[in-house]
Protein backbone atom coordinates (compact mmCIF):
# COMPACT_ATOMS: atom_id res chain seq x y z
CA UNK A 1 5.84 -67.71 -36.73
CA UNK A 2 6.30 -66.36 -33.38
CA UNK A 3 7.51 -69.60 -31.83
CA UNK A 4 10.38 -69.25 -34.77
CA UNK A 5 11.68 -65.45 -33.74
CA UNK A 6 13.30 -66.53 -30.51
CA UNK A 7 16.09 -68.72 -31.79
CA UNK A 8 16.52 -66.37 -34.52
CA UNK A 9 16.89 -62.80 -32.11
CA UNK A 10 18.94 -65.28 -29.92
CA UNK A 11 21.32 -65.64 -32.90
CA UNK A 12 21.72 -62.19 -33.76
CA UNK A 13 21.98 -60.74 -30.30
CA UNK A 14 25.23 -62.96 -29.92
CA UNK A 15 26.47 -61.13 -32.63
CA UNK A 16 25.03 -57.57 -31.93
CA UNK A 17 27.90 -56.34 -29.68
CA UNK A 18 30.39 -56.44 -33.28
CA UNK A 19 28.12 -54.59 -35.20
CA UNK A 20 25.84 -50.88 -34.70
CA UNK A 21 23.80 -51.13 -31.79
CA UNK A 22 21.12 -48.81 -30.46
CA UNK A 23 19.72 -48.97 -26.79
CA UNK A 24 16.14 -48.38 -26.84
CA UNK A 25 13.23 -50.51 -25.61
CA UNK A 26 9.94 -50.63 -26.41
CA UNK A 27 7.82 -47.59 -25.92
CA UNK A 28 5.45 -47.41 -22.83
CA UNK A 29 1.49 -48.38 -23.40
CA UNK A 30 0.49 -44.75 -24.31
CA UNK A 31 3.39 -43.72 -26.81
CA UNK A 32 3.12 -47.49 -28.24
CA UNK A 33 -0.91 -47.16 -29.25
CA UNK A 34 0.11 -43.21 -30.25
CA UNK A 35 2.87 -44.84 -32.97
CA UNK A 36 5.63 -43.16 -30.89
CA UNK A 37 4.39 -39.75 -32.06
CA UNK A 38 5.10 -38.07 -28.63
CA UNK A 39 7.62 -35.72 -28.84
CA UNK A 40 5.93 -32.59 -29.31
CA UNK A 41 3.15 -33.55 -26.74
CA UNK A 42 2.42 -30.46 -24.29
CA UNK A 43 1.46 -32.62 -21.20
CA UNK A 44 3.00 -36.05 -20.04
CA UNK A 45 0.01 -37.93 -21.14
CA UNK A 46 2.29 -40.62 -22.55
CA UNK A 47 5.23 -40.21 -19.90
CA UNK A 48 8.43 -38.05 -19.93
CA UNK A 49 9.37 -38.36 -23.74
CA UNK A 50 11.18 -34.68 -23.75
CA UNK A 51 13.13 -33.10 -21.17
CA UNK A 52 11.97 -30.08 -21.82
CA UNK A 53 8.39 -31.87 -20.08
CA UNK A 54 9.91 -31.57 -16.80
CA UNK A 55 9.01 -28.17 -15.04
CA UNK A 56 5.34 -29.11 -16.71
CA UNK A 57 5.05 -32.38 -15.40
CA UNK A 58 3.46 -31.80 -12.01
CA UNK A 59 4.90 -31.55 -8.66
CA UNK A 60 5.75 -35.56 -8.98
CA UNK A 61 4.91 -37.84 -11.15
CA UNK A 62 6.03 -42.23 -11.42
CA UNK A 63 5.28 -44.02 -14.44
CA UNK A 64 5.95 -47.67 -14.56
CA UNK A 65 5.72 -49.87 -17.71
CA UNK A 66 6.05 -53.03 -19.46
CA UNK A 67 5.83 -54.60 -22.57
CA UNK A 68 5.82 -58.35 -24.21
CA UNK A 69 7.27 -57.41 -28.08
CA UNK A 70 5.07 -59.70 -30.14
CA UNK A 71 4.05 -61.95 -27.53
CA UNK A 72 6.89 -63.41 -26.91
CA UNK A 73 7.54 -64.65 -23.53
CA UNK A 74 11.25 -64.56 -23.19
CA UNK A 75 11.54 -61.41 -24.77
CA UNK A 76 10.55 -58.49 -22.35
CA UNK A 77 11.07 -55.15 -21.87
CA UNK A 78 10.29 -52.74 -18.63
CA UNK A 79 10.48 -48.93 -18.02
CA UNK A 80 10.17 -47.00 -14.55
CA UNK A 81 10.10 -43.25 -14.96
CA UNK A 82 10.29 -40.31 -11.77
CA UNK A 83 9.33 -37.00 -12.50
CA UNK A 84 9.82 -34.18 -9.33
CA UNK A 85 9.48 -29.92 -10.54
CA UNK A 86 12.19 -28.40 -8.59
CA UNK A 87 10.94 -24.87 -8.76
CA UNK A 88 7.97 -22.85 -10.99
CA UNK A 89 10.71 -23.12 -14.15
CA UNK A 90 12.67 -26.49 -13.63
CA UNK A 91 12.57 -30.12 -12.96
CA UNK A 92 14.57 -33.38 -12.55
CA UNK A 93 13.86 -36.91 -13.84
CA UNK A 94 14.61 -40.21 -13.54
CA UNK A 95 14.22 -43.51 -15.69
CA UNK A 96 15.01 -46.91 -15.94
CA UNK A 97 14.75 -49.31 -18.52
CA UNK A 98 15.03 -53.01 -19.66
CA UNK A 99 15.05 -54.72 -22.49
CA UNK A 100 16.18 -58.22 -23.70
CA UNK A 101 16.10 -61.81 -23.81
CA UNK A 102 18.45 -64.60 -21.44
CA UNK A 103 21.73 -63.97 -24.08
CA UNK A 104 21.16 -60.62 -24.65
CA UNK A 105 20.33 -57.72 -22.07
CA UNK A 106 20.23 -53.93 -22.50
CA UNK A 107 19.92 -51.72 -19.60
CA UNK A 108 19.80 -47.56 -19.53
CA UNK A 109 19.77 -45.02 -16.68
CA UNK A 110 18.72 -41.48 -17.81
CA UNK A 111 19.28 -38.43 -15.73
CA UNK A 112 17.24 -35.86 -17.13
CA UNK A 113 16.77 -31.94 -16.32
CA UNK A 114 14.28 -29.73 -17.70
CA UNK A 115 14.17 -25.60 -17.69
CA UNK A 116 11.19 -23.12 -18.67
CA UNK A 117 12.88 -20.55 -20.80
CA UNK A 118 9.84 -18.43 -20.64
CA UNK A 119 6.01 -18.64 -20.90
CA UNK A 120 6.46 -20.79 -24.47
CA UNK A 121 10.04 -22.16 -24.78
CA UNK A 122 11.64 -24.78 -22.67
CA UNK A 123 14.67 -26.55 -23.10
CA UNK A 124 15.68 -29.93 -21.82
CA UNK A 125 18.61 -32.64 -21.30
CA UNK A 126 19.78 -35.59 -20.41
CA UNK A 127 22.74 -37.43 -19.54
CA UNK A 128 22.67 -41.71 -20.14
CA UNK A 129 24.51 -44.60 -18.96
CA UNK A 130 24.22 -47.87 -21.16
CA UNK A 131 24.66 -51.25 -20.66
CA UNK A 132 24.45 -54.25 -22.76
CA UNK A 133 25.24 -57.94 -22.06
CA UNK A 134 25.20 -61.18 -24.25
CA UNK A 135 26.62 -64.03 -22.56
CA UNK A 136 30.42 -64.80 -23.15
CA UNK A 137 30.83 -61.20 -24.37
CA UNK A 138 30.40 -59.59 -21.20
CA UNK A 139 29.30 -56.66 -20.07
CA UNK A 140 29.80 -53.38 -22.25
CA UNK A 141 28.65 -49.80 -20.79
CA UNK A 142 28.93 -46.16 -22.45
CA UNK A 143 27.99 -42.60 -21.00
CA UNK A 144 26.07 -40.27 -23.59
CA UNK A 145 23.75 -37.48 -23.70
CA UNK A 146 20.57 -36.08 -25.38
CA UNK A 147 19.49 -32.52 -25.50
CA UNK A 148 15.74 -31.44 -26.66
CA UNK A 149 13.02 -28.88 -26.47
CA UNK A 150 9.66 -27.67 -26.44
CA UNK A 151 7.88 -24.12 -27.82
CA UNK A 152 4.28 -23.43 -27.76
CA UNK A 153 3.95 -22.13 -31.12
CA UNK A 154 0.71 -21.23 -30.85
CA UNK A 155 -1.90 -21.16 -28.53
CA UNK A 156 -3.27 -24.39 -30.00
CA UNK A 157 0.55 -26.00 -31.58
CA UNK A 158 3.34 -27.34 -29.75
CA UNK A 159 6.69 -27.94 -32.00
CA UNK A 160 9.28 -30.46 -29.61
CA UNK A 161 13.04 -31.46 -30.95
CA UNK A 162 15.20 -33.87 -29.89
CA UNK A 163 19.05 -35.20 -30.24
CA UNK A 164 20.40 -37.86 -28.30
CA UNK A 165 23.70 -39.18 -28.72
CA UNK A 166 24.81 -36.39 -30.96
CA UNK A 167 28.62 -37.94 -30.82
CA UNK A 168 27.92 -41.15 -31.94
CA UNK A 169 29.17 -42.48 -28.31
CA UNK A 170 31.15 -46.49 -28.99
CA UNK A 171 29.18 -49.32 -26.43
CA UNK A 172 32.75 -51.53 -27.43
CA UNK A 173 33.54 -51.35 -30.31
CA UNK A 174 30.27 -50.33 -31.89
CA UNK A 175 29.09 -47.24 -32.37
CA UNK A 176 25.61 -46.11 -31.26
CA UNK A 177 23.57 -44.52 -33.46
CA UNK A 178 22.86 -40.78 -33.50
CA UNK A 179 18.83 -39.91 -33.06
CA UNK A 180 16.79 -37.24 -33.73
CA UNK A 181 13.18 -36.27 -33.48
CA UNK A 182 11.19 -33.38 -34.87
CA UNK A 183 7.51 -33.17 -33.98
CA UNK A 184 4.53 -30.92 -33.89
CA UNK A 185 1.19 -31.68 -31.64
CA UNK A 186 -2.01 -29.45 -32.35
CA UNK A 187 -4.09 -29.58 -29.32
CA UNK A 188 -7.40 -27.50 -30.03
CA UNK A 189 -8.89 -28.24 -26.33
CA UNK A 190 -8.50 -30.32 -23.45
CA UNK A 191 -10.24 -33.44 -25.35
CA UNK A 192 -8.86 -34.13 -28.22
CA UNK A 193 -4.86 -33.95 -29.38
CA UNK A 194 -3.23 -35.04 -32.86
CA UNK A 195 0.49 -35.41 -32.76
CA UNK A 196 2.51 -36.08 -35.76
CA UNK A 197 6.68 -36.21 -35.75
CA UNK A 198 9.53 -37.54 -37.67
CA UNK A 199 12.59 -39.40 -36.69
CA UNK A 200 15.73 -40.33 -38.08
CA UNK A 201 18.38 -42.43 -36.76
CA UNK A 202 21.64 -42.61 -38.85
CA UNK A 203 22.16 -44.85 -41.35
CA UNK A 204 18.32 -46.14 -41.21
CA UNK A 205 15.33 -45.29 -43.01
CA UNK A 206 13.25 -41.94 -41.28
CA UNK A 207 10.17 -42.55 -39.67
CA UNK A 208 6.99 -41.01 -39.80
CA UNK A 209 4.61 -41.45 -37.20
CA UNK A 210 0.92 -39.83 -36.08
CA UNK A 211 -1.09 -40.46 -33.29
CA UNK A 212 -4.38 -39.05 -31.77
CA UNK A 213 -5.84 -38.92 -28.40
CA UNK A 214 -9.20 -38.11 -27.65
CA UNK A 215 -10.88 -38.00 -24.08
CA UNK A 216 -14.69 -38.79 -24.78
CA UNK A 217 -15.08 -38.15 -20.59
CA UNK A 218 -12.57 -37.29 -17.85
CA UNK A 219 -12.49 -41.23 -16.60
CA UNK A 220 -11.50 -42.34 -20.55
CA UNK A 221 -8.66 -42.07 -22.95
CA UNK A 222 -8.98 -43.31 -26.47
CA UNK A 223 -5.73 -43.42 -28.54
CA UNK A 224 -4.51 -44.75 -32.16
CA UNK A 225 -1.56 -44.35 -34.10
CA UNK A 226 0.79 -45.33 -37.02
CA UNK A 227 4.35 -44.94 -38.22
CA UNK A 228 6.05 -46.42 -40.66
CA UNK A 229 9.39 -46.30 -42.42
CA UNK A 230 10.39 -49.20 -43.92
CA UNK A 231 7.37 -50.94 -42.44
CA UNK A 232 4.04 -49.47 -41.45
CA UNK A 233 2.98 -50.31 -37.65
CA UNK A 234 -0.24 -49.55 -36.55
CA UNK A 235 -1.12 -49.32 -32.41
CA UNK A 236 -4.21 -48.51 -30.17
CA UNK A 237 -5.25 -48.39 -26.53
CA UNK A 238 -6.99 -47.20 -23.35
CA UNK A 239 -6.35 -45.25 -20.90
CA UNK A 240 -8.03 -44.73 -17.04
CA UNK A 241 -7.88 -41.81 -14.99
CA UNK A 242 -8.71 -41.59 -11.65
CA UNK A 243 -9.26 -38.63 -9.37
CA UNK A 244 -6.72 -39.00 -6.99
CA UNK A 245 -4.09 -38.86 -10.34
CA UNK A 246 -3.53 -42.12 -10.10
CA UNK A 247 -4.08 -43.67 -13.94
CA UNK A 248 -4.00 -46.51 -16.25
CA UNK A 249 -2.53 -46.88 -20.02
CA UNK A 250 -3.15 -50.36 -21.97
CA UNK A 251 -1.72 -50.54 -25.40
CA UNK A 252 -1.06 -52.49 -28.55
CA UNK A 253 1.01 -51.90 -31.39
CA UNK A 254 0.48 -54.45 -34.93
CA UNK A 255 3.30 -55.33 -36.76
CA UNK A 256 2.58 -57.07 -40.04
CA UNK A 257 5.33 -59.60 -39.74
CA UNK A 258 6.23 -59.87 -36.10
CA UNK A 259 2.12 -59.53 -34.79
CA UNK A 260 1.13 -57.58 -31.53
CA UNK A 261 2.95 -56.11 -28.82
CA UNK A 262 1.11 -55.88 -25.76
CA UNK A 263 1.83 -53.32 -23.30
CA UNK A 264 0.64 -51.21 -19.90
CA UNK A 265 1.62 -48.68 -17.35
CA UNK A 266 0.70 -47.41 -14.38
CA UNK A 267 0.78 -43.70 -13.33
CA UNK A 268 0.33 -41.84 -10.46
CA UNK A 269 0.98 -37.56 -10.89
CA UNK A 270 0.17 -34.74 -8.40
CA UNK A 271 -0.11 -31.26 -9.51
């Protein structure tokens, strides 16, 4: 089955740049195994997946990623990630991403800024430069934005938001879809963490995902998630932490169709 998908996402890539496109890779290892449910997370346990995670993030913190979407070779997708807190209320970040076969290439740069609002709100945004290519279309770039946030509800709930691309930016003469993400993550204790959120892009079916994380010692990280809309996906993985910060995230998310998508990251974060 797999061996017939490349010819077949090599077809409709060509034609992607004349119809609704959205930029967006594959998640990293840890949001992939969580089902994506990571908007609401308190901590960057899965990487910077809301502003509004900056000024929490750590002094510094690099996350790099990859991912092979369902094993196939030619099809690969990559994410780097640079977290730095500016002052006790505010941060900057950094990312870049890949995604894409030989005809078809996307590419994003996110600027993101993050501010504490007090000791439970914190508000975040971003500003994103796009890129896709498909050979003998060329090269077709737009400049959106995203804007989210964060409140500690209660001492044990999180509740994060996100919009990005609000204005329905055109990458040619397609538009790009408008996002957004409402979550809620009840973390009880330093061991254990159940997210749940749901997203919505326009014109396509919502999504409902749920993950949990559970830390069994301070070496191990045990995650599983699901989401579905339209079709249910189910992912799982590992994670390592080490004591000088430095970690490691394997993940896999099933697709009943398509199969596995393997993926990993590295991380390295200093308080």
């Amino acid at each position: 089955m797999r061996l017939l998908l490349l010819p077949v996402f090599s077809l409709f890539f060509c034609f992607v740049l004349s119809a609704q496109v959205q930029i967006r890779g594959v998640d990293n290892a840890a949001a992939l195994a969580l089902g994506g449910a990571t908007i609401a997370l308190p901590k960057p346990s899965a990487g910077i997946q809301n502003e509004a995670l900056l000024p929490v993030s750590g002094k510094m913190a690099f996350f790099v990623a990859s991912a092979l979407p369902f094993g196939i070779g030619d099809y690969q997708s990559a994410q780097a990630q640079a977290a730095f807190r500016l002052d006790k209320n505010s941060g900057v970040g950094l990312e870049f991403a890949y995604s894409g076969i030989e005809l078809y290439r996307e590419q994003r740069v996110r600027l993101g800024y993050g501010r504490r609002l007090g000791e439970r709100v914190s508000l975040g945004g971003n500003l994103d430069w796009l890129q896709a290519n498909a050979q003998e279309y060329g090269n077709k770039n737009a400049l959106t934005f995203g804007l989210s946030m964060l409140a500690q509800a209660l001492p044990t709930l999180s509740i994060g938001a996100k919009i990005q691309n609000p204005l329905q930016t055109k990458l040619g003469d397609s538009k790009l879809p408008a996002q957004f993400r409402l979550g809620a993550c009840w973390k009880p204790g330093e061991q254990f963490a159940f997210s749940s959120e749901v997203e919505k892009i326009i014109d396509r079916p919502a999504q409902i995902k749920a993950g949990i994380e559970y830390l069994p010692t301070d070496l191990l990280v045990l995650r599983a998630g699901v989401r579905g809309g339209g079709i249910g996906r189910a992912g799982f993985g590992v994670g390592l932490r080490f004591k000088n910060g430095l970690g490691l995230d394997f993940g896999t998310e099933w697709d009943p169709y398509l199969g596995f998508t393997p993926a990993a990251m590295i991380r390295w974060r200093k308080e």
